[in-house]
PDB file of N, CA and C in Angstrom:
ATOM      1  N   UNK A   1       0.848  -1.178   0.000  1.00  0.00           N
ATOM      2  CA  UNK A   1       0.000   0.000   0.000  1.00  0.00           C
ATOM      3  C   UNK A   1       0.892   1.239   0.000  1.00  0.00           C
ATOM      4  N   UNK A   2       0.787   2.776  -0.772  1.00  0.00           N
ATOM      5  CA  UNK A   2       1.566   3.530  -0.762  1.00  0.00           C
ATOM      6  C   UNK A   2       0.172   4.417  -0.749  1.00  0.00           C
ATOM      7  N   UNK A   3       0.698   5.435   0.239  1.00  0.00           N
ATOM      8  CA  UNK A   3      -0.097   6.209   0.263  1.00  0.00           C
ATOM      9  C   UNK A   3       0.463   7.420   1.575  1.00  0.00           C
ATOM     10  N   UNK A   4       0.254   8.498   0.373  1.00  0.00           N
ATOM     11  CA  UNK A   4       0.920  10.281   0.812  1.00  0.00           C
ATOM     12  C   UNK A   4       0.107  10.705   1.950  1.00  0.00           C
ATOM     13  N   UNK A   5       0.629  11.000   2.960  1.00  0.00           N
ATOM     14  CA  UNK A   5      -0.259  12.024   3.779  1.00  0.00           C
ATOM     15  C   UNK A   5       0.748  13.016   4.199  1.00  0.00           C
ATOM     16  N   UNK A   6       0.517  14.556   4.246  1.00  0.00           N
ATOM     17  CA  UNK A   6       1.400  15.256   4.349  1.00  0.00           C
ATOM     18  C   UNK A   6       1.558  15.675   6.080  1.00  0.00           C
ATOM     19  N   UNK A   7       2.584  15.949   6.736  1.00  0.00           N
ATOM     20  CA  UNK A   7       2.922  16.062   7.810  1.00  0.00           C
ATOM     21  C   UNK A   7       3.698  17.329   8.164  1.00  0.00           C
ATOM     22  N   UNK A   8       3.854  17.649   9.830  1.00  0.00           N
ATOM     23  CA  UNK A   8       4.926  18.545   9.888  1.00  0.00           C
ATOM     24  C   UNK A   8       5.843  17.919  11.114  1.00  0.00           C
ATOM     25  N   UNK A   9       7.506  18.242  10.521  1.00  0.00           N
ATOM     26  CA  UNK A   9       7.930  17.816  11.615  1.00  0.00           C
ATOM     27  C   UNK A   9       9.078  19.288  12.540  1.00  0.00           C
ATOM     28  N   UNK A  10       8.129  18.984  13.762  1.00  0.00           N
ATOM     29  CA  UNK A  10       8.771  19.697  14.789  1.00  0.00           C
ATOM     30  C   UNK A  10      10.519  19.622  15.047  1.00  0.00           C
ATOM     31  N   UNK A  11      10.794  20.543  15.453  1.00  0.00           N
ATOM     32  CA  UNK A  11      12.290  20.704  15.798  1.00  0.00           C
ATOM     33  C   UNK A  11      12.650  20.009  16.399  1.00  0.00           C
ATOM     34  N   UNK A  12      12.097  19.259  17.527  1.00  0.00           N
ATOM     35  CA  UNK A  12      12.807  18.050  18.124  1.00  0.00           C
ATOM     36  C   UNK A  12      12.096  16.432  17.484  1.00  0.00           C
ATOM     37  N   UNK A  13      12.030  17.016  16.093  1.00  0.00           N
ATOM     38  CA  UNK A  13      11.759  15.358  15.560  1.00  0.00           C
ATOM     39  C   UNK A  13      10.575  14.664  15.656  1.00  0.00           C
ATOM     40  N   UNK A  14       9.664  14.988  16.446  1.00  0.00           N
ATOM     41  CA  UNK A  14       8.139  14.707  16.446  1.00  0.00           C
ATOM     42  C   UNK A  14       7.368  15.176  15.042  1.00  0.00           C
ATOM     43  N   UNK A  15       6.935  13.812  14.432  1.00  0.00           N
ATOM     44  CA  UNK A  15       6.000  14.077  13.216  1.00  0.00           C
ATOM     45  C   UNK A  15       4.503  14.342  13.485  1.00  0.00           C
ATOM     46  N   UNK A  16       3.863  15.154  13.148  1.00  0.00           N
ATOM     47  CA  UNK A  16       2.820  15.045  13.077  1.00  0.00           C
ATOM     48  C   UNK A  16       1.683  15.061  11.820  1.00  0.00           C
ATOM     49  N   UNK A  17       1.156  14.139  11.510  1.00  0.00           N
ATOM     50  CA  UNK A  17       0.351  14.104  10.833  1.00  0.00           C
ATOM     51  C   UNK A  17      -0.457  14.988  10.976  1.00  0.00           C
ATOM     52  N   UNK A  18      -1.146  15.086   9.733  1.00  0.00           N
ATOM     53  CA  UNK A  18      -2.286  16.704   9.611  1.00  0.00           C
ATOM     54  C   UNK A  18      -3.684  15.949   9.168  1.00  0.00           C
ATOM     55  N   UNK A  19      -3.462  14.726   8.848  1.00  0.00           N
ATOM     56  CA  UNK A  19      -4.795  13.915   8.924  1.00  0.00           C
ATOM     57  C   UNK A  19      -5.005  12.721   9.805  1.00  0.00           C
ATOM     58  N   UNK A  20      -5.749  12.146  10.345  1.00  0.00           N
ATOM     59  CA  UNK A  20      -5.542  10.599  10.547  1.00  0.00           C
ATOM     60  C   UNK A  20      -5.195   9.439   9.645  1.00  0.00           C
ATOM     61  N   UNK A  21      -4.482   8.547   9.940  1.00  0.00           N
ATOM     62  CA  UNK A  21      -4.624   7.518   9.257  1.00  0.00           C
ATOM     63  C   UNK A  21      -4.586   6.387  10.039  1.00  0.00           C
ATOM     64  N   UNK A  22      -5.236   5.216   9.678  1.00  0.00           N
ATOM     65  CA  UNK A  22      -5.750   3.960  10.380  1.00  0.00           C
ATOM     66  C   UNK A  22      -5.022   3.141   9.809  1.00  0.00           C
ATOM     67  N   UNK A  23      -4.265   1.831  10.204  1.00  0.00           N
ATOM     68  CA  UNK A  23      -3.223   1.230   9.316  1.00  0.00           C
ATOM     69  C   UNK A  23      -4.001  -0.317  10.325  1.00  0.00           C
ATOM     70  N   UNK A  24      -3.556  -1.270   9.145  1.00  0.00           N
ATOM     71  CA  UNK A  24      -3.874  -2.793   9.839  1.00  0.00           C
ATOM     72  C   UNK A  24      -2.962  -3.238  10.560  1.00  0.00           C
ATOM     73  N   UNK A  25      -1.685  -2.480  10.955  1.00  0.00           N
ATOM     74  CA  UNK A  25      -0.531  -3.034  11.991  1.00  0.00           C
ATOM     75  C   UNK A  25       0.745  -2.349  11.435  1.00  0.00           C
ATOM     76  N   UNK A  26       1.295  -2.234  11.784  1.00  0.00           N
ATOM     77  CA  UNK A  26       2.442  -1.215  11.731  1.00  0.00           C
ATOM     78  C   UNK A  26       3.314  -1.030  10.256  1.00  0.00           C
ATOM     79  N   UNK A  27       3.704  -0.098  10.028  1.00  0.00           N
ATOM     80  CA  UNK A  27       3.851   0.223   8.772  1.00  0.00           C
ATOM     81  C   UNK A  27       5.397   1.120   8.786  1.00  0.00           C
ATOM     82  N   UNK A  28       6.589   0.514   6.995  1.00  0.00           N
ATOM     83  CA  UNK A  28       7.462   1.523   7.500  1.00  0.00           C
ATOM     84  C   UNK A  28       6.883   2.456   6.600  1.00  0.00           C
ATOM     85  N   UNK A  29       7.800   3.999   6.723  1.00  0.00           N
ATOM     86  CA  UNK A  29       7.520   5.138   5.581  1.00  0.00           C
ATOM     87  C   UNK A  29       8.724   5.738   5.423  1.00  0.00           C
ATOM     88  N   UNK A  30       8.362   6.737   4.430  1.00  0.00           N
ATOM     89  CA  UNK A  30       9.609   7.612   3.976  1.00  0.00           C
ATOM     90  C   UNK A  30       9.057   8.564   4.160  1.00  0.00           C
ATOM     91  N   UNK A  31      10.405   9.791   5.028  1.00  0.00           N
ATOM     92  CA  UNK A  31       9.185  10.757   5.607  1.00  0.00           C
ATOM     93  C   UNK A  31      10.614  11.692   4.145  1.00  0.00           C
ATOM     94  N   UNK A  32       9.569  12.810   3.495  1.00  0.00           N
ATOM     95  CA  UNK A  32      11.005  13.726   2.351  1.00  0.00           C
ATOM     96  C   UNK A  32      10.243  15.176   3.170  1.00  0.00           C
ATOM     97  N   UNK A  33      11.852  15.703   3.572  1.00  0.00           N
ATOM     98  CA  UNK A  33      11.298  17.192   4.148  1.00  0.00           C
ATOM     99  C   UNK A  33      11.597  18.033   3.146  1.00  0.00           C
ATOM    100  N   UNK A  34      10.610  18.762   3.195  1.00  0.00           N
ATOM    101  CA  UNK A  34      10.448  19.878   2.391  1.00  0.00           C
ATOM    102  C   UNK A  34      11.216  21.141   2.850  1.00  0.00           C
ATOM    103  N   UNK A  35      11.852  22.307   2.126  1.00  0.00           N
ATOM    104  CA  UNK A  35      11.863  23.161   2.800  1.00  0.00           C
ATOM    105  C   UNK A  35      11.011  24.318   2.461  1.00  0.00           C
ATOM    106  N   UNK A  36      10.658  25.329   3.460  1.00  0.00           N
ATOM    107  CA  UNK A  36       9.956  26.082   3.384  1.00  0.00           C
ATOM    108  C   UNK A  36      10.306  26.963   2.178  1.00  0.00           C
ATOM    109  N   UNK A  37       9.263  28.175   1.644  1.00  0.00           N
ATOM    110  CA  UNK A  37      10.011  29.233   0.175  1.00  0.00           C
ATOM    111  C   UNK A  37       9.718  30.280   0.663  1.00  0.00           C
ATOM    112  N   UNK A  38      10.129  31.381   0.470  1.00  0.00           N
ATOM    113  CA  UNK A  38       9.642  32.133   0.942  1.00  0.00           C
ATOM    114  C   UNK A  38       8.883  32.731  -0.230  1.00  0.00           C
ATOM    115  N   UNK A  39       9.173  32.525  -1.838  1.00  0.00           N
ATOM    116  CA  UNK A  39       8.326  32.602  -2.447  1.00  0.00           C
ATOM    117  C   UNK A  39       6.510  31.677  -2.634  1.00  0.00           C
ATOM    118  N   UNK A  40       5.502  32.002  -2.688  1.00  0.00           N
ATOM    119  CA  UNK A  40       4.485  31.305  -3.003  1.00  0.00           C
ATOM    120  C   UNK A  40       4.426  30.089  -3.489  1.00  0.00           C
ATOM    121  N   UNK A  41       4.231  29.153  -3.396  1.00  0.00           N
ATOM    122  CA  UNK A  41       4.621  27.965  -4.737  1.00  0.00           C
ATOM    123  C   UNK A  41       3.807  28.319  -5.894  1.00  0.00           C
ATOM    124  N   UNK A  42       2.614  28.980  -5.756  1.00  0.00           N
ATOM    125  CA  UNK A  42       1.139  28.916  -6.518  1.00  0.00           C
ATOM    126  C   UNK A  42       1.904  30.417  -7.847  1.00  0.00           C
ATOM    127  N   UNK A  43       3.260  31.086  -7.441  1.00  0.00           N
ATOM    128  CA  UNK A  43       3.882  32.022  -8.198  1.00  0.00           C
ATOM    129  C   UNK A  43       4.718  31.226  -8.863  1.00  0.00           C
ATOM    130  N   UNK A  44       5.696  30.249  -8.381  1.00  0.00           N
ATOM    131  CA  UNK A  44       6.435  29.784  -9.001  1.00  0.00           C
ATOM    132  C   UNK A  44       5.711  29.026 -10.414  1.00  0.00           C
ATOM    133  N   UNK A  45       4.510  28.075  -9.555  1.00  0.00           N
ATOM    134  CA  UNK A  45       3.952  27.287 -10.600  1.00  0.00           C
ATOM    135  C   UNK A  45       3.291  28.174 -11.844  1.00  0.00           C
ATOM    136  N   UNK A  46       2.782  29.423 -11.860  1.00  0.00           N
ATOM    137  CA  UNK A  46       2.453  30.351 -12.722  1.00  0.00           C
ATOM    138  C   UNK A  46       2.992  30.730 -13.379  1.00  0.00           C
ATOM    139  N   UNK A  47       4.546  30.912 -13.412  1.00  0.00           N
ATOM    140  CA  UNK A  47       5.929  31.798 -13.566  1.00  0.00           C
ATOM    141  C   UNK A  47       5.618  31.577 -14.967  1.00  0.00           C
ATOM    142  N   UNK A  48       5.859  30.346 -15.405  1.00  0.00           N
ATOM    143  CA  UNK A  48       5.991  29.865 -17.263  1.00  0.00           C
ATOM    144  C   UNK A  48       5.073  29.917 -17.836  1.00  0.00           C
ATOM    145  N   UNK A  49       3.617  29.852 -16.999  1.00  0.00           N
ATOM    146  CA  UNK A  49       2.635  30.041 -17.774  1.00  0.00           C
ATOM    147  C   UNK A  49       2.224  31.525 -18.359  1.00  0.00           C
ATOM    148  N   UNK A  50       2.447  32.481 -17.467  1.00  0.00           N
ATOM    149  CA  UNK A  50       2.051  33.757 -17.801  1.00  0.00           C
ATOM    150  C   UNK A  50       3.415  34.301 -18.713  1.00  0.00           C
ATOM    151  N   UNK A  51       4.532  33.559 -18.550  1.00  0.00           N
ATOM    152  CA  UNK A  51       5.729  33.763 -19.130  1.00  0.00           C
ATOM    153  C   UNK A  51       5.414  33.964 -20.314  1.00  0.00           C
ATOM    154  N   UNK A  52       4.968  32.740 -21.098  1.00  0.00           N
ATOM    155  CA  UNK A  52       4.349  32.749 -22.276  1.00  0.00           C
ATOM    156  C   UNK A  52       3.575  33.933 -23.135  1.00  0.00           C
ATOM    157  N   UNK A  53       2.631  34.217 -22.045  1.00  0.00           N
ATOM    158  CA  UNK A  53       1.545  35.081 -22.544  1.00  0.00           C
ATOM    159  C   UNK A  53       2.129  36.819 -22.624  1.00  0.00           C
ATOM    160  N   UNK A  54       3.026  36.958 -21.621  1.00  0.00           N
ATOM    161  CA  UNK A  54       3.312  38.134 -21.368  1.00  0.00           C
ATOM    162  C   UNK A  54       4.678  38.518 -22.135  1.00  0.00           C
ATOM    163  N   UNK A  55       5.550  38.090 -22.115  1.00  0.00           N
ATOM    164  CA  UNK A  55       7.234  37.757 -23.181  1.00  0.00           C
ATOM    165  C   UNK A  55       6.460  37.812 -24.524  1.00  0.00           C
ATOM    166  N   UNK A  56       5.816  38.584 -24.872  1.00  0.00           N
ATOM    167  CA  UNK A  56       5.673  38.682 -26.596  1.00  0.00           C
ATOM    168  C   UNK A  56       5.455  39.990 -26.910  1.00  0.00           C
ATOM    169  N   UNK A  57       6.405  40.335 -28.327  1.00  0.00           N
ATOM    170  CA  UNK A  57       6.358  42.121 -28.657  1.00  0.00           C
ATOM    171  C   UNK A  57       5.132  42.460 -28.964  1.00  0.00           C
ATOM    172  N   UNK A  58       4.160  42.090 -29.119  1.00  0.00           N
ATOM    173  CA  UNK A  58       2.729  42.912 -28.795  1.00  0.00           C
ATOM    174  C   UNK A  58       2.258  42.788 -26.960  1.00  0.00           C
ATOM    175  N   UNK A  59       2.562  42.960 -25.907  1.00  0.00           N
ATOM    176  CA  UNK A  59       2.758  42.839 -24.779  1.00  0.00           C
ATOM    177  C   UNK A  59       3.996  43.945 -24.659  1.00  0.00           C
ATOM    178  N   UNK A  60       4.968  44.290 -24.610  1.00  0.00           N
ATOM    179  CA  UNK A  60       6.467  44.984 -24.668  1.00  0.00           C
ATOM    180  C   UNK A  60       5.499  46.568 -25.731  1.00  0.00           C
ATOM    181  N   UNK A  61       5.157  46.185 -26.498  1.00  0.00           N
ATOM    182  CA  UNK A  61       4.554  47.704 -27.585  1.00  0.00           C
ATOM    183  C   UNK A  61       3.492  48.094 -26.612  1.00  0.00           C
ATOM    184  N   UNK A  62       2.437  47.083 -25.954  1.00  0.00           N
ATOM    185  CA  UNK A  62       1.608  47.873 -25.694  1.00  0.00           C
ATOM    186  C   UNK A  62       1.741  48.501 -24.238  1.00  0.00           C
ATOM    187  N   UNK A  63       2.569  47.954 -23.453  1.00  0.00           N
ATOM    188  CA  UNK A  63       3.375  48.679 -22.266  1.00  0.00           C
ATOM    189  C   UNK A  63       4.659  49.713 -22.235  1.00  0.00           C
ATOM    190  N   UNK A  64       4.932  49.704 -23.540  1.00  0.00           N
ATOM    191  CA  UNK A  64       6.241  50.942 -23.588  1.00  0.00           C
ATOM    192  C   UNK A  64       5.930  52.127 -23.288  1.00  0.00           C
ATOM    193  N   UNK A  65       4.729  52.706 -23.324  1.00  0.00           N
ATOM    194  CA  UNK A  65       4.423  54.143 -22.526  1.00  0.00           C
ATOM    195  C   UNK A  65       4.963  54.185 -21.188  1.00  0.00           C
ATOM    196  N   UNK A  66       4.782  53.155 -20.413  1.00  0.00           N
ATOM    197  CA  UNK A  66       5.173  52.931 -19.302  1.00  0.00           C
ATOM    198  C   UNK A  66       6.451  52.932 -18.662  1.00  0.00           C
ATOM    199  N   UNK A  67       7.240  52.360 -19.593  1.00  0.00           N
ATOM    200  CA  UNK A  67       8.420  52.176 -19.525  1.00  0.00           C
ATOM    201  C   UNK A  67       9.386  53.864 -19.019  1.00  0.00           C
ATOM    202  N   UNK A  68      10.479  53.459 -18.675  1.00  0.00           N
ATOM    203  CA  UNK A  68      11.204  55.190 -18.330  1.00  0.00           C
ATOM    204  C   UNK A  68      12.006  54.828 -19.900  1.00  0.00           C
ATOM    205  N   UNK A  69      12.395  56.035 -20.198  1.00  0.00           N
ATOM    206  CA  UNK A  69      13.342  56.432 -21.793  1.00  0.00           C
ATOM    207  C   UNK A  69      14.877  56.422 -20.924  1.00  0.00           C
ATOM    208  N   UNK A  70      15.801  55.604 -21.667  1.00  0.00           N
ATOM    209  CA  UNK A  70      16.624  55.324 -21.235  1.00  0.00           C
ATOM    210  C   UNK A  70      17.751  56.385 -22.320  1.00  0.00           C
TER     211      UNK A  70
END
């Protein structure tokens, strides 16, 4: 059986699960720590998508008013 439940683990090593789970008798796991971002993830995951849309010279023409004259 494989199955994700996400957790946090405290500074002195205590996991805690953020859901229950019920198991038929003891079970091993792999716990992978994450580290925190200080960016959003929900920005990162956007980054290439709007990349796309926005990185094109009709996007760049229609914002150059904006721009300072160098």
């Amino acid at each position: 059986m494989l199955k994700s439940v996400e957790a946090t683990i405290e500074a002195d090593g205590e996991i805690r699960l953020r859901e229950n789970v019920r198991l038929p008798h003891a079970c091993r796991a792999i716990v992978t720590i994450i580290e925190d971002s200080d960016i959003p993830e929900t920005a990162l995951l956007s980054e290439a998508a709007l990349g796309e849309d926005w990185n094109r010279p009709e996007e760049d023409n229609a914002w150059s008013h904006l721009q300072k004259v160098r």
